[in-house]
PDB file of N, CA and C in Angstrom:
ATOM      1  N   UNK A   1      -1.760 -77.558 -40.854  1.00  0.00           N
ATOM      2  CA  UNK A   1      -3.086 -77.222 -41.299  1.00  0.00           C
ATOM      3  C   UNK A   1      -3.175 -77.233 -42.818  1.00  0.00           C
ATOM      4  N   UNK A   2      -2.362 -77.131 -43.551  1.00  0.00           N
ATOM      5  CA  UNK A   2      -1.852 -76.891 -44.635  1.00  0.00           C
ATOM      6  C   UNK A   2      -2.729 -78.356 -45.730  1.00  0.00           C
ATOM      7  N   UNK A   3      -1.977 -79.649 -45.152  1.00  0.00           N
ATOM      8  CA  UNK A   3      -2.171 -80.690 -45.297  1.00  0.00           C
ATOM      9  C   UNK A   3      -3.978 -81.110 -45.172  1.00  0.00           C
ATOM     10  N   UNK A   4      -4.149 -80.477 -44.205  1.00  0.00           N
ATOM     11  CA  UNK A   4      -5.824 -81.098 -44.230  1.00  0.00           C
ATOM     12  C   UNK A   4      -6.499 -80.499 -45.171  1.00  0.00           C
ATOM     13  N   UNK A   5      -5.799 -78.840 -45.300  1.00  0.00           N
ATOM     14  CA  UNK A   5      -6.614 -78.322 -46.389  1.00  0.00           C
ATOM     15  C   UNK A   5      -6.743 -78.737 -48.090  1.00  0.00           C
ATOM     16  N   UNK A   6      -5.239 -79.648 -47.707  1.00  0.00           N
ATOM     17  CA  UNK A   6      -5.326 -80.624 -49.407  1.00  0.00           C
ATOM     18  C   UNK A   6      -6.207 -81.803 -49.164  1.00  0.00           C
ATOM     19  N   UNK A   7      -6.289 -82.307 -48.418  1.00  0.00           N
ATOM     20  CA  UNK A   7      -7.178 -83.449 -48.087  1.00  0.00           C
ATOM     21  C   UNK A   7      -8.384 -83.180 -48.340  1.00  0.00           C
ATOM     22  N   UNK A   8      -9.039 -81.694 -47.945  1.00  0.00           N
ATOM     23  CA  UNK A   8     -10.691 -81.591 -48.431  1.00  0.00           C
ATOM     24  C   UNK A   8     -10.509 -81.643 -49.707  1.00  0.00           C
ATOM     25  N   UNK A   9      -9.522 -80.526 -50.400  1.00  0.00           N
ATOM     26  CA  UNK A   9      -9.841 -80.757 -51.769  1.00  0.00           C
ATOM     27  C   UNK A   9      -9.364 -81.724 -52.761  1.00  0.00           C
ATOM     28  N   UNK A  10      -8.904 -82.807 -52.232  1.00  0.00           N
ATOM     29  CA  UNK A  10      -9.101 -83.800 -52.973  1.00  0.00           C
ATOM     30  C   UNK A  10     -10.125 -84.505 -52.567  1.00  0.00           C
ATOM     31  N   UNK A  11     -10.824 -84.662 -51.512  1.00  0.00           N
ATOM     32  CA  UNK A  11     -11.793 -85.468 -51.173  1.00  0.00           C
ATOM     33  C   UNK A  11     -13.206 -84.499 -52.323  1.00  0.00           C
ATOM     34  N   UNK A  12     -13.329 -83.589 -52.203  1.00  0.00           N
ATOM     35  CA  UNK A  12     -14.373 -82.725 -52.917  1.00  0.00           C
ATOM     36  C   UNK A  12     -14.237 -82.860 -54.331  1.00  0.00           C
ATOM     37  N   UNK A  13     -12.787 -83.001 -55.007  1.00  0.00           N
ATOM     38  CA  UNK A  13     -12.534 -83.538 -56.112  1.00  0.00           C
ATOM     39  C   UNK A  13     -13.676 -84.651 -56.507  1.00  0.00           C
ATOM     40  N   UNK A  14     -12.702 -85.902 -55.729  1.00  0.00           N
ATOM     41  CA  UNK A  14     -13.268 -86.819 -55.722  1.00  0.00           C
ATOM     42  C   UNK A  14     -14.640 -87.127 -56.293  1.00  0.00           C
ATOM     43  N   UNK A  15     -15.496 -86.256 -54.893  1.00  0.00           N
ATOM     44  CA  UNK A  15     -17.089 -86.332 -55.192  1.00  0.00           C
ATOM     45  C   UNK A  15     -17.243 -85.860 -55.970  1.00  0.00           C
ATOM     46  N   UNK A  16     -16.572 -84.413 -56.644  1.00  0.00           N
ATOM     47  CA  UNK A  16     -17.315 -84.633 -58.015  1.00  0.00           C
ATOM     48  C   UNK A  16     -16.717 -85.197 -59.151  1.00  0.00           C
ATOM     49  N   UNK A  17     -15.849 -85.937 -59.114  1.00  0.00           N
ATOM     50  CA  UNK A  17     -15.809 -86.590 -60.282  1.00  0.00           C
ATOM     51  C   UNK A  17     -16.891 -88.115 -60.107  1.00  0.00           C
ATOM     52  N   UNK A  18     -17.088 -88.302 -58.946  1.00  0.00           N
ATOM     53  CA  UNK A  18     -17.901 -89.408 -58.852  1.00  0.00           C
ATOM     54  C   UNK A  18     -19.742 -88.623 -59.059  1.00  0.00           C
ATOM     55  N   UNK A  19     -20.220 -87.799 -59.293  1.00  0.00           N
ATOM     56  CA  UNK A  19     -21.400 -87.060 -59.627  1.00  0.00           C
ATOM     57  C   UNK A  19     -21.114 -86.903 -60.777  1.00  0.00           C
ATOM     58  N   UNK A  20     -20.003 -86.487 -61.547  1.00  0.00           N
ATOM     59  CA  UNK A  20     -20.324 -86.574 -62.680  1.00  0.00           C
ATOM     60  C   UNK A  20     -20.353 -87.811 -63.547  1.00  0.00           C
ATOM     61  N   UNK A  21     -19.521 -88.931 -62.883  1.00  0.00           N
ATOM     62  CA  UNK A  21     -19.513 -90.711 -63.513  1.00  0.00           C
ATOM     63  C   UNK A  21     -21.292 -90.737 -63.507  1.00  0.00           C
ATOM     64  N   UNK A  22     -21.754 -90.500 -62.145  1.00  0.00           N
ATOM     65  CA  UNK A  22     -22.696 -90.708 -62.140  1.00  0.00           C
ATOM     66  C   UNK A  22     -24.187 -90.111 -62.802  1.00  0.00           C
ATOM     67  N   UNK A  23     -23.916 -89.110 -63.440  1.00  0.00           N
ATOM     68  CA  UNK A  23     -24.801 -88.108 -64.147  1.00  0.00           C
ATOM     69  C   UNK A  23     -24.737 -89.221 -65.923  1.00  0.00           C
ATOM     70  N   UNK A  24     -23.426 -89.019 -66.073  1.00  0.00           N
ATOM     71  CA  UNK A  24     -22.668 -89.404 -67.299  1.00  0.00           C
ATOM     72  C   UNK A  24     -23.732 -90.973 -67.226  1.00  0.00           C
ATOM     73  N   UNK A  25     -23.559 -91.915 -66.412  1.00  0.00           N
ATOM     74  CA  UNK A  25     -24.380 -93.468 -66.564  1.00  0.00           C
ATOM     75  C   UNK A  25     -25.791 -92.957 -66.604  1.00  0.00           C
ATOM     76  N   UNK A  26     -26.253 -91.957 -65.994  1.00  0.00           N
ATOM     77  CA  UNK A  26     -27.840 -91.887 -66.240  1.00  0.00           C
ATOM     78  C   UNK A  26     -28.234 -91.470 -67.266  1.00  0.00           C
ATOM     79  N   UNK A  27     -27.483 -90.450 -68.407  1.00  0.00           N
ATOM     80  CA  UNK A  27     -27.631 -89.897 -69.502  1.00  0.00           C
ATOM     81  C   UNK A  27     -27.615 -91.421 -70.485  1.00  0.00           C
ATOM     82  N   UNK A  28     -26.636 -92.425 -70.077  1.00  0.00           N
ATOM     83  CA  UNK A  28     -26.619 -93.025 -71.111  1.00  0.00           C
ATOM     84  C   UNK A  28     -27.390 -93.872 -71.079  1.00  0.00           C
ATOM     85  N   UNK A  29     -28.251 -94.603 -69.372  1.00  0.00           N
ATOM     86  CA  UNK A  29     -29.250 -95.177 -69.414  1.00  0.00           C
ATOM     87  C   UNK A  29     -30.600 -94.902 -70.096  1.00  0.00           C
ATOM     88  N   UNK A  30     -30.711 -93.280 -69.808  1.00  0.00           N
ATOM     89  CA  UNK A  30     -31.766 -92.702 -70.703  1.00  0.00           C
ATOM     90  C   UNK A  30     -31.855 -92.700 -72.299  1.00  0.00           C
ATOM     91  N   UNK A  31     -30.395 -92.894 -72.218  1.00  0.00           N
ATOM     92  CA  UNK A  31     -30.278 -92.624 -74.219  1.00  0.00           C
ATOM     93  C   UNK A  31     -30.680 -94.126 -74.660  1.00  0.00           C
ATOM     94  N   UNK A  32     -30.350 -95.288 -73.634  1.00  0.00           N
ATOM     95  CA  UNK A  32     -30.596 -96.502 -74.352  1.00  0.00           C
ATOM     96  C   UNK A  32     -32.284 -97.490 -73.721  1.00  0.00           C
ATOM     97  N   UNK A  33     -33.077 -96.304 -73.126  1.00  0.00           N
ATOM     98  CA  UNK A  33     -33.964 -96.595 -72.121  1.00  0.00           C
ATOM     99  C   UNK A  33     -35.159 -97.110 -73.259  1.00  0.00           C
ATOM    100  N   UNK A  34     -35.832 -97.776 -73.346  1.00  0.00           N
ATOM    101  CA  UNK A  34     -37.417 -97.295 -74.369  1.00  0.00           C
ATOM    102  C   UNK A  34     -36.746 -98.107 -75.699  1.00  0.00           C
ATOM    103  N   UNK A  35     -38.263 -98.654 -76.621  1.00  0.00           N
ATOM    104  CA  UNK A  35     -37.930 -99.553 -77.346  1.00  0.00           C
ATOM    105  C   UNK A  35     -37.510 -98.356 -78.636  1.00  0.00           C
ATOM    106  N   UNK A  36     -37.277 -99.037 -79.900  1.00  0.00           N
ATOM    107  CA  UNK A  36     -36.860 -97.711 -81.021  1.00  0.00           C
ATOM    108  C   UNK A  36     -38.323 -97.917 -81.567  1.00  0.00           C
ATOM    109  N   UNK A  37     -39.309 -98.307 -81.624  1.00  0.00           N
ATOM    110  CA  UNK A  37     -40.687 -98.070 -82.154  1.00  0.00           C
ATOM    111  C   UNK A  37     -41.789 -98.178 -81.399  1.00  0.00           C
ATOM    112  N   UNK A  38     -41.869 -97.363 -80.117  1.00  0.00           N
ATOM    113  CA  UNK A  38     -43.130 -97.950 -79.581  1.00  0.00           C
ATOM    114  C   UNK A  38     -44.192 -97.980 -79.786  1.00  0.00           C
ATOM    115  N   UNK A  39     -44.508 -98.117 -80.860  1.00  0.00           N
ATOM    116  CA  UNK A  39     -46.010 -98.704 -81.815  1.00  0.00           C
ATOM    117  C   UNK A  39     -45.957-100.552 -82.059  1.00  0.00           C
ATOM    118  N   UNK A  40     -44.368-100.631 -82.276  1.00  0.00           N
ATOM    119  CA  UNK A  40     -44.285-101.886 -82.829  1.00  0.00           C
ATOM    120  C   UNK A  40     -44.298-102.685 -81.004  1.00  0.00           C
ATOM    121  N   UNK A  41     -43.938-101.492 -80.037  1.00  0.00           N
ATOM    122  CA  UNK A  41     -43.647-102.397 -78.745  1.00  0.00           C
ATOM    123  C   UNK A  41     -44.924-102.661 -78.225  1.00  0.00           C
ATOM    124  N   UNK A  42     -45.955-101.635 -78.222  1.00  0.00           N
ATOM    125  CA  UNK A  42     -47.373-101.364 -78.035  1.00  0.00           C
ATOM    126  C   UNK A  42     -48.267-102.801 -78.959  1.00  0.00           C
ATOM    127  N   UNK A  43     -47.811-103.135 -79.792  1.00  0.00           N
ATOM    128  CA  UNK A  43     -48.627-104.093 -80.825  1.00  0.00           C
ATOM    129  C   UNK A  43     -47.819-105.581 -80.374  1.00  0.00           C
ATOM    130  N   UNK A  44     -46.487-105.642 -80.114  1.00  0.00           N
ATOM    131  CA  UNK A  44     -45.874-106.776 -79.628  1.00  0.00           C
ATOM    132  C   UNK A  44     -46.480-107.358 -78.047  1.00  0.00           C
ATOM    133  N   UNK A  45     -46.878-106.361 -76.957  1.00  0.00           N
ATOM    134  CA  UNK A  45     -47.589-106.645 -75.797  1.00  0.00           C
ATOM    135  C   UNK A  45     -49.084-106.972 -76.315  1.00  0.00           C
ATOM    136  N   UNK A  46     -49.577-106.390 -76.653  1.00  0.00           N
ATOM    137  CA  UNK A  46     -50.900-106.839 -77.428  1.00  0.00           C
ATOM    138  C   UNK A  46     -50.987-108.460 -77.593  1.00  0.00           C
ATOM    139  N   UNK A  47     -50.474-108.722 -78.699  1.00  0.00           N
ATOM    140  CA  UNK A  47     -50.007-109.881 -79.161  1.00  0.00           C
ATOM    141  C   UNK A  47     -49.463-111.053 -78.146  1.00  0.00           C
ATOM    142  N   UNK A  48     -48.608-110.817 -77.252  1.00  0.00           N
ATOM    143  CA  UNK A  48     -48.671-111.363 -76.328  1.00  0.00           C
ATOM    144  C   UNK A  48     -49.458-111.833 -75.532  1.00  0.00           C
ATOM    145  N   UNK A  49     -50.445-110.337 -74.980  1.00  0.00           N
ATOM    146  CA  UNK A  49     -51.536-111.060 -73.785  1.00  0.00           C
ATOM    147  C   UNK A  49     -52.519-111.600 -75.085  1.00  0.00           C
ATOM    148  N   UNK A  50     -52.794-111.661 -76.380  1.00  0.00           N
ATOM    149  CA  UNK A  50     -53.559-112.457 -76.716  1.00  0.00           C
ATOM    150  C   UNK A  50     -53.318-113.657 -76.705  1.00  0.00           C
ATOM    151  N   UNK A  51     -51.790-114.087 -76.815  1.00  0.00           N
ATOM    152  CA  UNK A  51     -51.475-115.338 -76.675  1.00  0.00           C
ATOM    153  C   UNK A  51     -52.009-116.455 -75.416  1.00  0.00           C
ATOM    154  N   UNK A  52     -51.347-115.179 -74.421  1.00  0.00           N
ATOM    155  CA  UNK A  52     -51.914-115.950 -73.521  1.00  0.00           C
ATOM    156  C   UNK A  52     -52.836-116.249 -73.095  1.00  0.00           C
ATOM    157  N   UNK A  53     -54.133-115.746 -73.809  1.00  0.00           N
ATOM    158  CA  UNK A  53     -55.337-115.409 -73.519  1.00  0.00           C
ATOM    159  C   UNK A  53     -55.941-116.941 -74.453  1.00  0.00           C
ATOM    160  N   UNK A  54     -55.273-117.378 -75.873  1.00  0.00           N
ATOM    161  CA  UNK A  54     -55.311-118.006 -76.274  1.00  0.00           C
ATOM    162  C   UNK A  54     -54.796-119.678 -75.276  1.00  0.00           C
ATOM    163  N   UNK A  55     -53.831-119.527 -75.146  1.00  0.00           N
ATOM    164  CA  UNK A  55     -53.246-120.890 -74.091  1.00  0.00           C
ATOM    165  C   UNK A  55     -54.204-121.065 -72.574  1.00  0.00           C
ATOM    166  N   UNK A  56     -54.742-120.211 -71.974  1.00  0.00           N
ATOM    167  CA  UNK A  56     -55.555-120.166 -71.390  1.00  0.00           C
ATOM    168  C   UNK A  56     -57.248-121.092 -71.750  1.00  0.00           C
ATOM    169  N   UNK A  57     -57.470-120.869 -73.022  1.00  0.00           N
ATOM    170  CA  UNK A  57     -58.626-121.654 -73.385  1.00  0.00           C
ATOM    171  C   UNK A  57     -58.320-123.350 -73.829  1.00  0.00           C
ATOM    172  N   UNK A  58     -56.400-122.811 -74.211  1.00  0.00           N
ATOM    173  CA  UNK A  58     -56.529-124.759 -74.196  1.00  0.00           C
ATOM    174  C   UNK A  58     -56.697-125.804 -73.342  1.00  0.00           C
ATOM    175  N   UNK A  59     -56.163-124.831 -72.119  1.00  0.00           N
ATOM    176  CA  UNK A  59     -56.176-125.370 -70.660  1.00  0.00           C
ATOM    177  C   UNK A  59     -57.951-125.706 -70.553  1.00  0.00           C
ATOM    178  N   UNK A  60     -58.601-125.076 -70.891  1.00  0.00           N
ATOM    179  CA  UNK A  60     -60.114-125.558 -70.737  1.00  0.00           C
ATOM    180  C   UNK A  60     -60.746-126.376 -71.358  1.00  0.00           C
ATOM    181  N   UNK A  61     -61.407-127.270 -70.952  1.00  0.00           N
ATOM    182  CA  UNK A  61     -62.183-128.940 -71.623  1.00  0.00           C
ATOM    183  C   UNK A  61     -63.369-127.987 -72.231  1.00  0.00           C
ATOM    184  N   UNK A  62     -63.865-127.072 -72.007  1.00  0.00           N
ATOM    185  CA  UNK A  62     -65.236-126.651 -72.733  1.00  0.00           C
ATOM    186  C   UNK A  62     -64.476-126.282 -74.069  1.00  0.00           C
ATOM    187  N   UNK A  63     -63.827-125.603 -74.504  1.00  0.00           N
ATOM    188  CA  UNK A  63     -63.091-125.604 -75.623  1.00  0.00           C
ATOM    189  C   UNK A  63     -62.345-126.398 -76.463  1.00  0.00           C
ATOM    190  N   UNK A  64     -62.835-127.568 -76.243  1.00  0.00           N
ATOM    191  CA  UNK A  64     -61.948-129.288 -77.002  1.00  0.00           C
ATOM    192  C   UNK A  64     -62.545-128.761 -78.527  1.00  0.00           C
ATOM    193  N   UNK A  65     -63.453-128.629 -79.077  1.00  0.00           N
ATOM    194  CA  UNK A  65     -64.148-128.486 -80.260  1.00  0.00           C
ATOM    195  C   UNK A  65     -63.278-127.035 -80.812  1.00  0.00           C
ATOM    196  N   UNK A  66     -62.370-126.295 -80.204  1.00  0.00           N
ATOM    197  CA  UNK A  66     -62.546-125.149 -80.930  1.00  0.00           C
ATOM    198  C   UNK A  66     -60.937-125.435 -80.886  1.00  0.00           C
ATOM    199  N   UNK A  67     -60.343-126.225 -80.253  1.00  0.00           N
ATOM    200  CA  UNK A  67     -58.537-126.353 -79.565  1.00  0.00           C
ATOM    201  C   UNK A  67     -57.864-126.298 -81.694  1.00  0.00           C
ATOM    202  N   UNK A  68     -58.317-126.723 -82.457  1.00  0.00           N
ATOM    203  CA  UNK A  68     -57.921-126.461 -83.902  1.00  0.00           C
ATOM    204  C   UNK A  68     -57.552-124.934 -84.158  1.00  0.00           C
ATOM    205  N   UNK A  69     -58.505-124.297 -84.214  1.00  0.00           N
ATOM    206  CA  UNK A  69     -59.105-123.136 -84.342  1.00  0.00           C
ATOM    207  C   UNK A  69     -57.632-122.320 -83.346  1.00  0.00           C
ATOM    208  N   UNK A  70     -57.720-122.987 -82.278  1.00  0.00           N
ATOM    209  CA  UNK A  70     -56.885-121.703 -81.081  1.00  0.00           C
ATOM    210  C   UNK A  70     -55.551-121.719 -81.716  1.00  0.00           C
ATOM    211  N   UNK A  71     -55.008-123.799 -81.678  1.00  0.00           N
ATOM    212  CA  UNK A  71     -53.780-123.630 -82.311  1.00  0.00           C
ATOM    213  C   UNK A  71     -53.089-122.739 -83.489  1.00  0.00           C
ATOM    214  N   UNK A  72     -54.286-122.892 -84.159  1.00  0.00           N
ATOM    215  CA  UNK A  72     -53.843-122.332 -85.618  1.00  0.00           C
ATOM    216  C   UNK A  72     -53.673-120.389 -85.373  1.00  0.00           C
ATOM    217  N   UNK A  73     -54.327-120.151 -84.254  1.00  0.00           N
ATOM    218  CA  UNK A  73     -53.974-118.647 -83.979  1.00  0.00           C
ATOM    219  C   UNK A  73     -53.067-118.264 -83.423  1.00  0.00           C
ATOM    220  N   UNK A  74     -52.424-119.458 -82.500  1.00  0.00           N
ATOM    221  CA  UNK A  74     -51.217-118.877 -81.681  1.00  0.00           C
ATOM    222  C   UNK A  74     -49.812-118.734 -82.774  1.00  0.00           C
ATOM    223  N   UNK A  75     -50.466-120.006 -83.522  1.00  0.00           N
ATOM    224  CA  UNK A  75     -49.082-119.898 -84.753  1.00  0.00           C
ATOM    225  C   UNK A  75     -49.382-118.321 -85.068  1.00  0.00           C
ATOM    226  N   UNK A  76     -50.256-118.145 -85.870  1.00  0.00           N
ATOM    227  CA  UNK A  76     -50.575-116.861 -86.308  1.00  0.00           C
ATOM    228  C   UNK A  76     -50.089-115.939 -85.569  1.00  0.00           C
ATOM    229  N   UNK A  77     -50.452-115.922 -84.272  1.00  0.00           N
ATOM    230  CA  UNK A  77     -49.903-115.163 -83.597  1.00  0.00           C
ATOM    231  C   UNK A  77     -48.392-114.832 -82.971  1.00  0.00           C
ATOM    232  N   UNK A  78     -47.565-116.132 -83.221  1.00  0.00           N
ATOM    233  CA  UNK A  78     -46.242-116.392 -83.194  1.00  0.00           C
ATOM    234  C   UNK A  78     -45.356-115.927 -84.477  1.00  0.00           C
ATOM    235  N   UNK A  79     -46.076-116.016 -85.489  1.00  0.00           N
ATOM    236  CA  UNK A  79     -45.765-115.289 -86.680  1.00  0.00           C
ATOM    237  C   UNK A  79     -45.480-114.081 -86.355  1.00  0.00           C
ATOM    238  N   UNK A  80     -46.729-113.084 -86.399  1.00  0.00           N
ATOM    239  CA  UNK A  80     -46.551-112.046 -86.045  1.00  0.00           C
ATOM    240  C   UNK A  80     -45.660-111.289 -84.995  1.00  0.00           C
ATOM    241  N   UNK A  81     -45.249-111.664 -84.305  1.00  0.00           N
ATOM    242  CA  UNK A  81     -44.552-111.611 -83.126  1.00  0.00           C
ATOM    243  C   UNK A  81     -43.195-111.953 -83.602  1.00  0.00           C
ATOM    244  N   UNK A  82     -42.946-112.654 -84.418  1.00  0.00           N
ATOM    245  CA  UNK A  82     -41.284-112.967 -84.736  1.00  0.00           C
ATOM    246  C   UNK A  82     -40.924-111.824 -85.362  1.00  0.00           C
ATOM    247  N   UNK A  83     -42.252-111.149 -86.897  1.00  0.00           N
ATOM    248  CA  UNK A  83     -41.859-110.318 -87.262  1.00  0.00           C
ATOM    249  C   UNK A  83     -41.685-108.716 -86.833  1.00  0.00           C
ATOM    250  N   UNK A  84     -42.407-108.648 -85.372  1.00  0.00           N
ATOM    251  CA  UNK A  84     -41.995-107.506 -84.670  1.00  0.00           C
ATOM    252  C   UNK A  84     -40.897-107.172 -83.982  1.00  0.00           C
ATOM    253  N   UNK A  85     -40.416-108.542 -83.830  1.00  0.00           N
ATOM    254  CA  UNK A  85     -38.763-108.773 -82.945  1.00  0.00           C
ATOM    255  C   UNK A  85     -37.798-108.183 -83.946  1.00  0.00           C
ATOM    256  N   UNK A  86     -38.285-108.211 -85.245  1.00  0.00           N
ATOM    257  CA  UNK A  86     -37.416-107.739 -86.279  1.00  0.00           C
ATOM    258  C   UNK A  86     -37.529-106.167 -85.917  1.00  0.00           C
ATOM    259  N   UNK A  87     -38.727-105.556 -86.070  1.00  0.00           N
ATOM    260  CA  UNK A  87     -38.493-103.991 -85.942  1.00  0.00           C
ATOM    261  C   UNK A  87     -38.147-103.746 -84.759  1.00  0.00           C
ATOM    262  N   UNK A  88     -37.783-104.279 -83.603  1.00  0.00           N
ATOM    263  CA  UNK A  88     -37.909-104.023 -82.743  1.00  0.00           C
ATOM    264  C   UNK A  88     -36.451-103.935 -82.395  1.00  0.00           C
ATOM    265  N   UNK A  89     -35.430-105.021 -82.590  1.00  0.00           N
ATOM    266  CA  UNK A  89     -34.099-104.885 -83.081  1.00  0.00           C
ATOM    267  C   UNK A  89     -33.432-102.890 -83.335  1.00  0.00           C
TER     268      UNK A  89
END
């Protein structure tokens, strides 16, 4: 009887050293979870759906007269966006 009673407590060991591995990975998921500026992450999604909001009108023939105009914003808007990848780093 002796023997089984080492067997629970290494098995109970066990589990908790495996609850605490596992506590230990969620602390560090949380520590590395979320951007380091979410103003700059908040303004980088922005920027995005305008993009696409932009590529969306090239796809459209009623907008041939304005397709100058869009290009020259997505650059603009690709600009901006490179330099948020920087704060965002």
């Amino acid at each position: 009887m002796g023997d089984a009673g080492e067997g629970l407590v290494d098995a109970e060991s066990r589990i908790q050293e495996r609850l605490d591995e596992i506590a230990r990975e969620r602390d560090q998921k949380r520590a590395t979870k979320g951007p380091k500026d979410p103003e700059a992450a908040r303004e980088f999604e922005s920027l995005r759906m305008a993009r696409a909001e932009f590529e969306r009108q090239l796809q459209t023939p009623a907008y041939e007269r304005r397709w100058p105009v869009i290009k020259q914003g997505i650059d603009e808007l690709d600009r901006r966006m490179a330099a948020l990848k920087e704060r965002l780093k």
